[in-house]
PDB file of N, CA and C in Angstrom:
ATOM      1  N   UNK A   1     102.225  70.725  86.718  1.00  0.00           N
ATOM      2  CA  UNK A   1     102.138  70.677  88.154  1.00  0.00           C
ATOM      3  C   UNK A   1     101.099  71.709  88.609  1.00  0.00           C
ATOM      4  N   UNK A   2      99.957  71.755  89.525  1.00  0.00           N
ATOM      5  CA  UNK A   2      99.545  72.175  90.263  1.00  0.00           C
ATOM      6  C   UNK A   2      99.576  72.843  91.694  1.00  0.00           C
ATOM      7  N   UNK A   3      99.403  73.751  91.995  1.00  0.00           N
ATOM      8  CA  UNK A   3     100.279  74.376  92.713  1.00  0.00           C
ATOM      9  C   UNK A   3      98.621  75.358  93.340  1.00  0.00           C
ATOM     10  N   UNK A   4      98.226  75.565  94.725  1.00  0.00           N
ATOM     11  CA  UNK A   4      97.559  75.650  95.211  1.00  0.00           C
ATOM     12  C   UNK A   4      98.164  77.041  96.432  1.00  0.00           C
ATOM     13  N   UNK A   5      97.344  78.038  96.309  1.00  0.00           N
ATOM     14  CA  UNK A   5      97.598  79.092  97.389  1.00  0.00           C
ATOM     15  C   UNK A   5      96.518  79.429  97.552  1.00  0.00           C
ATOM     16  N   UNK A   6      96.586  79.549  99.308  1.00  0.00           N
ATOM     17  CA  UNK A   6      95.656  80.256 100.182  1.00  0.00           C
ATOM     18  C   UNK A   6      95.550  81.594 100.185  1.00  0.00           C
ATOM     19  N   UNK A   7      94.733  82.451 100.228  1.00  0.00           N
ATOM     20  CA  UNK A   7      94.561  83.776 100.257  1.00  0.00           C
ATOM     21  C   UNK A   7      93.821  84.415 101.513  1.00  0.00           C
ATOM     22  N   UNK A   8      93.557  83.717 102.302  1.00  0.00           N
ATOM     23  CA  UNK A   8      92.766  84.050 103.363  1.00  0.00           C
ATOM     24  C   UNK A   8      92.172  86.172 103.687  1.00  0.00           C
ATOM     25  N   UNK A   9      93.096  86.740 103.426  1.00  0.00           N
ATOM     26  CA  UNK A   9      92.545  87.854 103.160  1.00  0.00           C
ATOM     27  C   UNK A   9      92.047  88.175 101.922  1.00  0.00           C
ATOM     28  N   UNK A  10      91.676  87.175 101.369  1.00  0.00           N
ATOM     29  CA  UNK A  10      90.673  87.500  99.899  1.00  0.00           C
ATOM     30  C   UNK A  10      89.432  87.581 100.173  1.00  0.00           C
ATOM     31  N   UNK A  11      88.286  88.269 100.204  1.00  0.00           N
ATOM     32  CA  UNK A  11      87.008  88.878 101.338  1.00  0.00           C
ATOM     33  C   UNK A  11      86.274  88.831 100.299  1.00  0.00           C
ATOM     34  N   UNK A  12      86.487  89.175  98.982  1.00  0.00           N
ATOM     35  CA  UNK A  12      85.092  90.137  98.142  1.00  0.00           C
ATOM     36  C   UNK A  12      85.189  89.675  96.936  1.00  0.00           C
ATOM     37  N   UNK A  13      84.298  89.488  96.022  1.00  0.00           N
ATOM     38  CA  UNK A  13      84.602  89.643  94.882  1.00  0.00           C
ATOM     39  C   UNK A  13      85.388  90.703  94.063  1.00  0.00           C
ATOM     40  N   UNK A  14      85.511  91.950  94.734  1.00  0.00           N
ATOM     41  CA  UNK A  14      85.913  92.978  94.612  1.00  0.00           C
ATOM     42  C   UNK A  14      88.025  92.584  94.006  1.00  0.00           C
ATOM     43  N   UNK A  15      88.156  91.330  94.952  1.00  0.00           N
ATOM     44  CA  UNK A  15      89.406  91.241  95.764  1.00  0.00           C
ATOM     45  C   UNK A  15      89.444  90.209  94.648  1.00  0.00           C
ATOM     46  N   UNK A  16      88.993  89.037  94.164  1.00  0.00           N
ATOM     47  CA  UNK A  16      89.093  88.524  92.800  1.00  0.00           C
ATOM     48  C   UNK A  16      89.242  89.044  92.052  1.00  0.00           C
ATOM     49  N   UNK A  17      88.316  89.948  91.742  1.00  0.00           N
ATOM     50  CA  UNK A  17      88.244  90.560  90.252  1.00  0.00           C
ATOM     51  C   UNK A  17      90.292  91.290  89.805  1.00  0.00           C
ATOM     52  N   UNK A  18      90.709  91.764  91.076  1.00  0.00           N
ATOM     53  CA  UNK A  18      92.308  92.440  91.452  1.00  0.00           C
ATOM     54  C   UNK A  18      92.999  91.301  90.913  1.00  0.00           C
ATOM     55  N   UNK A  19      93.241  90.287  91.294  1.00  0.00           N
ATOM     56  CA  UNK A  19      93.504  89.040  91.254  1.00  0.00           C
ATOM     57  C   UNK A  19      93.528  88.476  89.889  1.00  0.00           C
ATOM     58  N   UNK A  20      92.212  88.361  89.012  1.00  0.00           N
ATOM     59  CA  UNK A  20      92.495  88.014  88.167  1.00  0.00           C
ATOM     60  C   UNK A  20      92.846  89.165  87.277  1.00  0.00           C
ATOM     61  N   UNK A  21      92.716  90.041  87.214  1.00  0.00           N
ATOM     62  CA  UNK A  21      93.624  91.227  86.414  1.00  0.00           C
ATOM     63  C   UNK A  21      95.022  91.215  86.710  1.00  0.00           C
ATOM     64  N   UNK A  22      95.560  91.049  87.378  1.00  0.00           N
ATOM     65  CA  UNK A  22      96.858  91.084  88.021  1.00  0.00           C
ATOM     66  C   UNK A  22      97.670  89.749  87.228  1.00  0.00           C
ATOM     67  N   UNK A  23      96.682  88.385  87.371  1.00  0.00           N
ATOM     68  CA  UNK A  23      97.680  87.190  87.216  1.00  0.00           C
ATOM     69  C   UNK A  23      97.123  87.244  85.525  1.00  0.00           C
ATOM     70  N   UNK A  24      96.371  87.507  84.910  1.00  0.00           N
ATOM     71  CA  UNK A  24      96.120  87.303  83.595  1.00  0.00           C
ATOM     72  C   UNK A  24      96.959  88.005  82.985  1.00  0.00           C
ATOM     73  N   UNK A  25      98.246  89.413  83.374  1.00  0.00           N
ATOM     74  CA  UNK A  25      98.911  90.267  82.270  1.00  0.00           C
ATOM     75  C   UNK A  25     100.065  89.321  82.619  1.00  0.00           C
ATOM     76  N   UNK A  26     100.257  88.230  83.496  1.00  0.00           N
ATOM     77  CA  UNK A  26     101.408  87.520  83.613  1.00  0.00           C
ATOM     78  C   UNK A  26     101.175  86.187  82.718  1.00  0.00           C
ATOM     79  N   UNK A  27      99.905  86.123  82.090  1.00  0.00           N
ATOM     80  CA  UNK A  27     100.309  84.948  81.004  1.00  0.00           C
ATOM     81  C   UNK A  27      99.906  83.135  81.886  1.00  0.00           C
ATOM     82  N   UNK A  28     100.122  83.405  83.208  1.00  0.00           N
ATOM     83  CA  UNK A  28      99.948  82.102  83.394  1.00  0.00           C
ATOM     84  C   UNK A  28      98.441  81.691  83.578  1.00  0.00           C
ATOM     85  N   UNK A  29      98.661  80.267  83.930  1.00  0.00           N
ATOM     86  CA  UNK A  29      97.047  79.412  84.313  1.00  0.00           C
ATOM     87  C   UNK A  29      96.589  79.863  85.473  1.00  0.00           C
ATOM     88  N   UNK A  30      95.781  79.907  86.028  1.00  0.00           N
ATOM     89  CA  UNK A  30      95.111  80.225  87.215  1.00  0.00           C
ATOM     90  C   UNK A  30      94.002  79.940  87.283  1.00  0.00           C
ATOM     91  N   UNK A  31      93.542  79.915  88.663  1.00  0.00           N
ATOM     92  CA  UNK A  31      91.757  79.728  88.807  1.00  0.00           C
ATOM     93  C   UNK A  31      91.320  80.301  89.851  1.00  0.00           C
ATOM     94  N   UNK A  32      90.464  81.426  90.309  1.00  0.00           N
ATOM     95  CA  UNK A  32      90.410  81.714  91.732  1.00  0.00           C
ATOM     96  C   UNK A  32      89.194  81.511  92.110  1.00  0.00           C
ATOM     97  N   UNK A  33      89.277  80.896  93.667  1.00  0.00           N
ATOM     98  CA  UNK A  33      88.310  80.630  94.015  1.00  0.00           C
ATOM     99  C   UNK A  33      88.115  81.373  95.367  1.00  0.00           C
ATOM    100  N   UNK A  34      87.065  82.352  95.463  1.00  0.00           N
ATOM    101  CA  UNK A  34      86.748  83.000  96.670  1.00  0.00           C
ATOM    102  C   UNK A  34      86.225  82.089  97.895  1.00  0.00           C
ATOM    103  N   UNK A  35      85.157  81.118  97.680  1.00  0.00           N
ATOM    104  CA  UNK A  35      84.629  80.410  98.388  1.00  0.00           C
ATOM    105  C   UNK A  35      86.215  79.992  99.453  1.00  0.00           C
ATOM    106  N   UNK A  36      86.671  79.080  98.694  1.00  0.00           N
ATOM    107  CA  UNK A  36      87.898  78.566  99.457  1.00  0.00           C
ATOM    108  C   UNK A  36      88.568  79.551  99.939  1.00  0.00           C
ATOM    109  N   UNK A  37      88.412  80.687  99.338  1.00  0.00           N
ATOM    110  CA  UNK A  37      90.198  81.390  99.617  1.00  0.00           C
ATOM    111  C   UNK A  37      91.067  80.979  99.186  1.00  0.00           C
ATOM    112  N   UNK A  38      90.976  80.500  97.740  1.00  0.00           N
ATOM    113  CA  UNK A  38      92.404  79.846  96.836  1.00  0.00           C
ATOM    114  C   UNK A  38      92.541  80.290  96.310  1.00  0.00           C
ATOM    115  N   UNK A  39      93.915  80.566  94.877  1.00  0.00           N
ATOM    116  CA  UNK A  39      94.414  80.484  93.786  1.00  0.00           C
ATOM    117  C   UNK A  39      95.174  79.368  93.602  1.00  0.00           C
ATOM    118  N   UNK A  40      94.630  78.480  92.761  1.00  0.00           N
ATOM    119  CA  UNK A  40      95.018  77.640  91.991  1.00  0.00           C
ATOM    120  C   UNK A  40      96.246  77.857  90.440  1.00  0.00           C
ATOM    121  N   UNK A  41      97.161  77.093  90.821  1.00  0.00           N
ATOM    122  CA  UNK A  41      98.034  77.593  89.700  1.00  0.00           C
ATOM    123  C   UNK A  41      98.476  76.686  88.891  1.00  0.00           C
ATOM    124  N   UNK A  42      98.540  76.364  87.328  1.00  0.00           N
ATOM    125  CA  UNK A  42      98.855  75.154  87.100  1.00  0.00           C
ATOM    126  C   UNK A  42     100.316  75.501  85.979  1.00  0.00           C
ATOM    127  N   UNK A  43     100.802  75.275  86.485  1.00  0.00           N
ATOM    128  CA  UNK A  43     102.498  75.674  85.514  1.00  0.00           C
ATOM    129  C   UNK A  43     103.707  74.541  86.771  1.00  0.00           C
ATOM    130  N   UNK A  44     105.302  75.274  86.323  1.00  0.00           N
ATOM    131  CA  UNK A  44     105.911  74.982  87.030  1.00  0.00           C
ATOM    132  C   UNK A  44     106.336  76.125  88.253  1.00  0.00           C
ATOM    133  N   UNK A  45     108.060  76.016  89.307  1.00  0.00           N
ATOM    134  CA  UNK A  45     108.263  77.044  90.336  1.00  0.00           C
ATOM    135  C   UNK A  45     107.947  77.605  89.756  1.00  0.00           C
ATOM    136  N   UNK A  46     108.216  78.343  88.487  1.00  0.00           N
ATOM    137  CA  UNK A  46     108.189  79.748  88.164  1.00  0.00           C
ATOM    138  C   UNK A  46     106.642  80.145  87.936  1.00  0.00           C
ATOM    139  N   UNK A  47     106.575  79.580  87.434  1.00  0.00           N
ATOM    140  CA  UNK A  47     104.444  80.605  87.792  1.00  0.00           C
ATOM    141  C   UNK A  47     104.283  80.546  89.025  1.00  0.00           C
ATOM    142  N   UNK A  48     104.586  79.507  90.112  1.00  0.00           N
ATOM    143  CA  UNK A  48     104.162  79.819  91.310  1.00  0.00           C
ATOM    144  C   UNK A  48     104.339  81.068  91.505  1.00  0.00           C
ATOM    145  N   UNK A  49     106.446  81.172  91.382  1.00  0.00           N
ATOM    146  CA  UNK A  49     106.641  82.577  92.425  1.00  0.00           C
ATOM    147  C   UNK A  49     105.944  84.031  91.499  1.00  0.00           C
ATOM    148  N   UNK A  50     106.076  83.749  90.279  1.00  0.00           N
ATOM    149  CA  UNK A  50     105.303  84.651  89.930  1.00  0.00           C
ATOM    150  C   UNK A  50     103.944  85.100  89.889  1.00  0.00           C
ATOM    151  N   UNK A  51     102.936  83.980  90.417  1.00  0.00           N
ATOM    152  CA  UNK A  51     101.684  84.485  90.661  1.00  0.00           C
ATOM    153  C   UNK A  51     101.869  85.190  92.204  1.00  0.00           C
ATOM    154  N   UNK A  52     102.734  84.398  93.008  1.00  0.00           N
ATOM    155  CA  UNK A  52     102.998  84.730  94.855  1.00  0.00           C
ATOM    156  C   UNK A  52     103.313  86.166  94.975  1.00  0.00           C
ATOM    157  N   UNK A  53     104.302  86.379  93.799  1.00  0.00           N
ATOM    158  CA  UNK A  53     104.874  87.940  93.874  1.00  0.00           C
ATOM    159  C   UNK A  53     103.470  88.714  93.828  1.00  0.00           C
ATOM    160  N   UNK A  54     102.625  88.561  92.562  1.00  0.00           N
ATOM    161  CA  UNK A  54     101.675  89.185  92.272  1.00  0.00           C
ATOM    162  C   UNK A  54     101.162  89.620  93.570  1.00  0.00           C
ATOM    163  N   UNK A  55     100.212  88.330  93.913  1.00  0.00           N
ATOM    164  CA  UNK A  55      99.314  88.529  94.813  1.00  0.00           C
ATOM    165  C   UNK A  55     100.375  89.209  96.074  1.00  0.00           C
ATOM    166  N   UNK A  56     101.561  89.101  96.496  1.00  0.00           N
ATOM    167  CA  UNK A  56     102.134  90.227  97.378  1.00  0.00           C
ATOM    168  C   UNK A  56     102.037  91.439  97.030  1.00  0.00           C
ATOM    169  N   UNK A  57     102.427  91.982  95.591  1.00  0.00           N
ATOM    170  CA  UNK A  57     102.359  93.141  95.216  1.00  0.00           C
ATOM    171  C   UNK A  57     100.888  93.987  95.515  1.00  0.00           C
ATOM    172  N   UNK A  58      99.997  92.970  95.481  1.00  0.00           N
ATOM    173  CA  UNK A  58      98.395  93.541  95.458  1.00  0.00           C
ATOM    174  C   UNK A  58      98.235  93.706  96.886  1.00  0.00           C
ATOM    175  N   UNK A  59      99.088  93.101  98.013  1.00  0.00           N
ATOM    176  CA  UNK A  59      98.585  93.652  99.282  1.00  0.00           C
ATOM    177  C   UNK A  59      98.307  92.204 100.250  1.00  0.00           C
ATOM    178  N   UNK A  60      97.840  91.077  99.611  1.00  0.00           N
ATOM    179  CA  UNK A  60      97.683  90.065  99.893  1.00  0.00           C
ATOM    180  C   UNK A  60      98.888  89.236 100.710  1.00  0.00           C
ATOM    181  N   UNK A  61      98.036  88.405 101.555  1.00  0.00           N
ATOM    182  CA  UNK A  61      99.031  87.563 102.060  1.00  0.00           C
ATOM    183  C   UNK A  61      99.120  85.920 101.440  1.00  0.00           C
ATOM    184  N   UNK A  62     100.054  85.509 100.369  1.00  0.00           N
ATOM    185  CA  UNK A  62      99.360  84.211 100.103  1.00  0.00           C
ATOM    186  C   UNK A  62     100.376  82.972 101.067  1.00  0.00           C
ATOM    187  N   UNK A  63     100.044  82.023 101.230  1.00  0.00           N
ATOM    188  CA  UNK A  63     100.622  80.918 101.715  1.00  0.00           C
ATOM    189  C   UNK A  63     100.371  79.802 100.544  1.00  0.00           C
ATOM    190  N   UNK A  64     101.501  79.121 100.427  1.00  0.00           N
ATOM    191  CA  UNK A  64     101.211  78.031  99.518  1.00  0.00           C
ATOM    192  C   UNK A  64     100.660  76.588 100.789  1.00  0.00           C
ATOM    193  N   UNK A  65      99.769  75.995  99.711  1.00  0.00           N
ATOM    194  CA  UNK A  65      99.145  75.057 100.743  1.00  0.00           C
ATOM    195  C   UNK A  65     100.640  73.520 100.517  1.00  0.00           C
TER     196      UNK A  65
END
């Protein structure tokens, strides 16, 4: 399953680079895309909430689309 979040306060590459350090020590799929303001997630709930936690922990606001 695919699983799609908005990041809208994701600004910089700076703010990716956080992002993918953060979701890569959790093991799951991901893809981020600054242009959009996405993270793309491809697992089941549980990678979602665990990438969602992430990106909360980092400061971020995500919304799932």
């Amino acid at each position: 399953m695919t699983h799609i979040i908005n990041v809208e306060d994701m600004h910089c590459n700076k703010c990716v680079e956080r992002i993918e350090k953060a979701l890569n020590a959790t093991g799951i799929k991901f893809s981020v895309a600054l242009e959009s303001k996405t993270v793309t997630v491809d697992g089941c709930d549980h990678c979602l909430k665990t990438a969602l936690t992430e990106l909360e922990d980092l400061g971020f606001t995500p919304v799932v689309k």
